[in-house]
N, C-alpha and C. Protein backbone atom coordinates (compact mmCIF):
# COMPACT_ATOMS: atom_id res chain seq x y z
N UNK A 1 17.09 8.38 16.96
CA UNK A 1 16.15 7.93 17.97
C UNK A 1 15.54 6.61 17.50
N UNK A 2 15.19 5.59 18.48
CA UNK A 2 14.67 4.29 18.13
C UNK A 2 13.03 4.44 17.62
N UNK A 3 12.65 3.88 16.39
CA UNK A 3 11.77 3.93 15.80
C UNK A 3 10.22 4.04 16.78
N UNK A 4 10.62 3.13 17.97
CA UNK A 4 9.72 2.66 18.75
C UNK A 4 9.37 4.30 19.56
N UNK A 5 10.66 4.42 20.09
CA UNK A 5 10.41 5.26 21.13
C UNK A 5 10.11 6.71 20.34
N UNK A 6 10.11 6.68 18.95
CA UNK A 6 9.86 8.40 18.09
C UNK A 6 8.09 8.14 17.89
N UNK A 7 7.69 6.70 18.38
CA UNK A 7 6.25 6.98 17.76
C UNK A 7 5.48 6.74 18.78
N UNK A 8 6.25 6.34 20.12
CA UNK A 8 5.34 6.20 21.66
C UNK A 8 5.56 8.14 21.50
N UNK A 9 6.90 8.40 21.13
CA UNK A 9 6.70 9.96 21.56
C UNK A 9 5.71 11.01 20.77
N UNK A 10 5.51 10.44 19.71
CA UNK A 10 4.58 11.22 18.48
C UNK A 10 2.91 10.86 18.38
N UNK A 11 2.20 10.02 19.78
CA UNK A 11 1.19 10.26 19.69
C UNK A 11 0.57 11.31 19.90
N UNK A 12 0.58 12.03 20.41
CA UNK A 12 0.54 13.31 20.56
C UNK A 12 1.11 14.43 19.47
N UNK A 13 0.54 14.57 18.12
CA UNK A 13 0.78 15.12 17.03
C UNK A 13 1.31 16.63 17.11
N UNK A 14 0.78 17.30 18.41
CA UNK A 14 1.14 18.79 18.39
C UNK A 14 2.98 18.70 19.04
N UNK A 15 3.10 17.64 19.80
CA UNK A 15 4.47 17.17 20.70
C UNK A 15 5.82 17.43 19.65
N UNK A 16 5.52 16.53 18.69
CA UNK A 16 6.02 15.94 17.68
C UNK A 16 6.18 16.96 16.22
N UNK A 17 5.69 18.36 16.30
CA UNK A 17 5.55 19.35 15.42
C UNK A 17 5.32 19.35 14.27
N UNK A 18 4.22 17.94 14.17
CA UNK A 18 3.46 17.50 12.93
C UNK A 18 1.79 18.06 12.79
N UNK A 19 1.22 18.32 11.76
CA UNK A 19 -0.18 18.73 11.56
C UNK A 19 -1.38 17.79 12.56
N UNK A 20 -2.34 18.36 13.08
CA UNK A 20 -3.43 17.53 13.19
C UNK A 20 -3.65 16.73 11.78
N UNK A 21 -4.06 17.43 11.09
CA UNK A 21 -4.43 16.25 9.65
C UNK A 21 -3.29 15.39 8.79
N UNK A 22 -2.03 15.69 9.24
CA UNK A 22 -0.79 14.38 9.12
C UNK A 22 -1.04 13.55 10.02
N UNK A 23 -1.56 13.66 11.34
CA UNK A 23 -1.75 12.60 12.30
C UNK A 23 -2.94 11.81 12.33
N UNK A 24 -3.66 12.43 11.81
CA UNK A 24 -5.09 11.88 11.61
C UNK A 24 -4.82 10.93 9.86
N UNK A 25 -4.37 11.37 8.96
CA UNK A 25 -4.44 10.77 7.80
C UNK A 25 -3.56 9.69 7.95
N UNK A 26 -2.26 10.13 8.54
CA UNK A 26 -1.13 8.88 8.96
C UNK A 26 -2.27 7.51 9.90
N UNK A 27 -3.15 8.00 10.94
CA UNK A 27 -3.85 6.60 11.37
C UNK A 27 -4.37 5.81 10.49
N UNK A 28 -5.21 7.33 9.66
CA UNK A 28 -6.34 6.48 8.71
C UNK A 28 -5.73 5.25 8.16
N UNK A 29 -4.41 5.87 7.17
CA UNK A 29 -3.98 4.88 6.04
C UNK A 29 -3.49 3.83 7.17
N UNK A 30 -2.83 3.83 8.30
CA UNK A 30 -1.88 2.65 9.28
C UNK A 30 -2.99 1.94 9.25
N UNK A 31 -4.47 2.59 9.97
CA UNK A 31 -5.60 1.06 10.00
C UNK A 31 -5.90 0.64 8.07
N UNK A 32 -5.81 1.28 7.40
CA UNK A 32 -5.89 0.66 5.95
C UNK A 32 -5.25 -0.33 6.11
N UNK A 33 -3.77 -0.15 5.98
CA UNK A 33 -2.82 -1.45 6.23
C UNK A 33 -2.95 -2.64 6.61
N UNK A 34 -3.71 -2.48 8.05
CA UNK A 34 -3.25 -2.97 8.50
C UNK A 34 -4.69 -3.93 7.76
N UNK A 35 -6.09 -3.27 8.12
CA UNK A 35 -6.94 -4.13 7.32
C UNK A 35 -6.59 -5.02 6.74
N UNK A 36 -6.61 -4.29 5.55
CA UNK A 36 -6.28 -4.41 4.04
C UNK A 36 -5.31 -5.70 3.43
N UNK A 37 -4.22 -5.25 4.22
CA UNK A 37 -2.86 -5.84 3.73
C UNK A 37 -2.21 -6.62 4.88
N UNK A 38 -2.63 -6.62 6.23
CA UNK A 38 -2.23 -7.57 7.34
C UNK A 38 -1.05 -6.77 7.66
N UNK A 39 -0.34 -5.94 7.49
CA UNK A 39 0.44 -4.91 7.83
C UNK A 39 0.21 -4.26 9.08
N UNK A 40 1.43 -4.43 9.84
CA UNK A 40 1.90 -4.59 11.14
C UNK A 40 1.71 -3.18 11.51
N UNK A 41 2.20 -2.07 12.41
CA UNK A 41 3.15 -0.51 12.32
C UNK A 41 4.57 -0.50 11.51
N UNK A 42 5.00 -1.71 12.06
CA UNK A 42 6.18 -1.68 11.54
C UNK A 42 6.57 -1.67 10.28
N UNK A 43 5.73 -2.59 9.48
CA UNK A 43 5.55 -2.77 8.02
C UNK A 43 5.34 -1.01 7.67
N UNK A 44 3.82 -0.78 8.01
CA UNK A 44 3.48 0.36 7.59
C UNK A 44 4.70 1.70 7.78
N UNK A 45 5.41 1.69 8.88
CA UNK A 45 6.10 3.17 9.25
C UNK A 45 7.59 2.33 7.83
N UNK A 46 7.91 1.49 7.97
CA UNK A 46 8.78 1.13 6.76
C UNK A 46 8.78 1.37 5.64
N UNK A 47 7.27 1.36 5.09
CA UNK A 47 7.37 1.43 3.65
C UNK A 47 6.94 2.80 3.13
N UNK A 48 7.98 2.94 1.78
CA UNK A 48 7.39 4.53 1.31
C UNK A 48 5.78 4.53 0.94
N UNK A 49 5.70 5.74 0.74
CA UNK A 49 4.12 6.20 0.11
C UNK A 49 4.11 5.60 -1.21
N UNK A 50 5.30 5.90 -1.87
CA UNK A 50 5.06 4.58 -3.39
C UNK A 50 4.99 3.14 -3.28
N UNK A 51 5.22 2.97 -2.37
CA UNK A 51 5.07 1.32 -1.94
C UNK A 51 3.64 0.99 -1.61
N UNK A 52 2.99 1.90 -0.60
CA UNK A 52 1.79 1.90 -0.14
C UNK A 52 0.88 2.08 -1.32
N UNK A 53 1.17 2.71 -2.31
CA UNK A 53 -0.15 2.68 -3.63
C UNK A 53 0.15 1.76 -4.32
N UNK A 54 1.83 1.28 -4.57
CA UNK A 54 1.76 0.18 -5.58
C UNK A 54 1.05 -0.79 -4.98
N UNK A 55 1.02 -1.37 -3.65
CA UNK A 55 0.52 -2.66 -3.26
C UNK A 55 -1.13 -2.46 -3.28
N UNK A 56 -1.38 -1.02 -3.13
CA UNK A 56 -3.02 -0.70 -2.82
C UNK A 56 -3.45 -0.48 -4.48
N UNK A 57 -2.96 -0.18 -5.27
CA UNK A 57 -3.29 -0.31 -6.59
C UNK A 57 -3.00 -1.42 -7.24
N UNK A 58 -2.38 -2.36 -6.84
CA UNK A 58 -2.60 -4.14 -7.30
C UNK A 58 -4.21 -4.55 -7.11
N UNK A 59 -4.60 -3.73 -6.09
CA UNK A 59 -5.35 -4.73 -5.46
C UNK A 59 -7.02 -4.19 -6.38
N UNK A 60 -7.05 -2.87 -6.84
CA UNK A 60 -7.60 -2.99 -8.10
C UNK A 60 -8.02 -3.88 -9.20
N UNK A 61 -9.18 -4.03 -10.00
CA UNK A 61 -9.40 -4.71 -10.87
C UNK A 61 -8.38 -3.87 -12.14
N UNK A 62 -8.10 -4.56 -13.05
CA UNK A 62 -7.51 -3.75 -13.90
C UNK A 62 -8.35 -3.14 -14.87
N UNK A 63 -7.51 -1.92 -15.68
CA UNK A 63 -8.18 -0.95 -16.62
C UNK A 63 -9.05 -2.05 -18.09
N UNK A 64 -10.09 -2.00 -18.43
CA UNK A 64 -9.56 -2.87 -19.52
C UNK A 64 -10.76 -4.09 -19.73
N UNK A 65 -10.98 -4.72 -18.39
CA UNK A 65 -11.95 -6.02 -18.59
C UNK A 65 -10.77 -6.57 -18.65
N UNK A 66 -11.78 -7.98 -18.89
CA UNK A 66 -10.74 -9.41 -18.98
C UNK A 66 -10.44 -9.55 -20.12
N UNK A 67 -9.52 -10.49 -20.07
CA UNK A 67 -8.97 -11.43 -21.58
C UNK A 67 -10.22 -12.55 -21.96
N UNK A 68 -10.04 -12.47 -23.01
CA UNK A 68 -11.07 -13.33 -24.06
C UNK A 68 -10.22 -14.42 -24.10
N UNK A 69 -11.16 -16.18 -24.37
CA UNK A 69 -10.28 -17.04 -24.72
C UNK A 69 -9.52 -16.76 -25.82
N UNK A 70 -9.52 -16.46 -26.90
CA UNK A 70 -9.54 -16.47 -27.83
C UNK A 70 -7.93 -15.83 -28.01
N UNK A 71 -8.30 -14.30 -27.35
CA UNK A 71 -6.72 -13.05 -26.98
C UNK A 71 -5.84 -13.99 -25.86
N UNK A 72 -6.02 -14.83 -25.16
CA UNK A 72 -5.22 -16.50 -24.22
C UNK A 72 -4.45 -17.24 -25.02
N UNK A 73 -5.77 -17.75 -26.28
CA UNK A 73 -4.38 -18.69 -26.99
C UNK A 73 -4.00 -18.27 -27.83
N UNK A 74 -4.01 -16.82 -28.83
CA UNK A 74 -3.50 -16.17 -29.38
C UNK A 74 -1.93 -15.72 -28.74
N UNK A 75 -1.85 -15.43 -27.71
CA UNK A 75 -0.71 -15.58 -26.37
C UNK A 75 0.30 -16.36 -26.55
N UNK A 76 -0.61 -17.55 -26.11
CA UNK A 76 -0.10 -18.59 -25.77
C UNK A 76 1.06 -19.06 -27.08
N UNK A 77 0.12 -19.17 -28.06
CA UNK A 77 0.47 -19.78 -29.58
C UNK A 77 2.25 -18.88 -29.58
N UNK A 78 1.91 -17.51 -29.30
CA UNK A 78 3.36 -16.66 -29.98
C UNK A 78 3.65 -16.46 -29.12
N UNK A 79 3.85 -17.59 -27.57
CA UNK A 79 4.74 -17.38 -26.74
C UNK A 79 5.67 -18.92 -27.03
N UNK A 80 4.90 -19.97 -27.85
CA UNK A 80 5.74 -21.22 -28.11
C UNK A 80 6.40 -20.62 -29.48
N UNK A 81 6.20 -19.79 -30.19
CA UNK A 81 6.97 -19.31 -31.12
C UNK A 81 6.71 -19.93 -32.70
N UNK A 82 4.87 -19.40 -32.37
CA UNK A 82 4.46 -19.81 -33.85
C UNK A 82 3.30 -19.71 -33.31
């Protein structure tokens, strides 16, 4: 069935023999997307659920704090190879 026409047919969550709270959590995260990440339906019904956290867990600060100048040109130095 065409992507289009399985999700004009699946608004209706009971139709479609999916959970109320799959249909409700499936909006939530689609308006995340779309917020978030400028992500279309199309984008969103495309990409797996591991796709959807890797891009939503980029967007995290990382574990850790920042780099110090210091841990930069320490880097830097033994990336010219000395």
């Amino acid at each position: 069935m065409h992507a289009t026409i399985a999700r004009a047919d699946c608004a209706n969550p009971e139709r479609c023999g999916v959970s109320e709270a799959f249909g409700a959590s499936a909006a939530r995260l689609g308006g995340q997307a779309a917020l978030l990440l400028g992500w279309m339906p199309d984008a969103f019904w495309a990409a797996t659920p591991e796709e959807l956290a890797t891009v939503l867990s980029a967007m995290r600060q990382p574990e850790g704090g920042t780099m110090d100048k210091r841990t930069l040109e320490k880097m830097m130095e033994a990336d010219r190879g000395g």
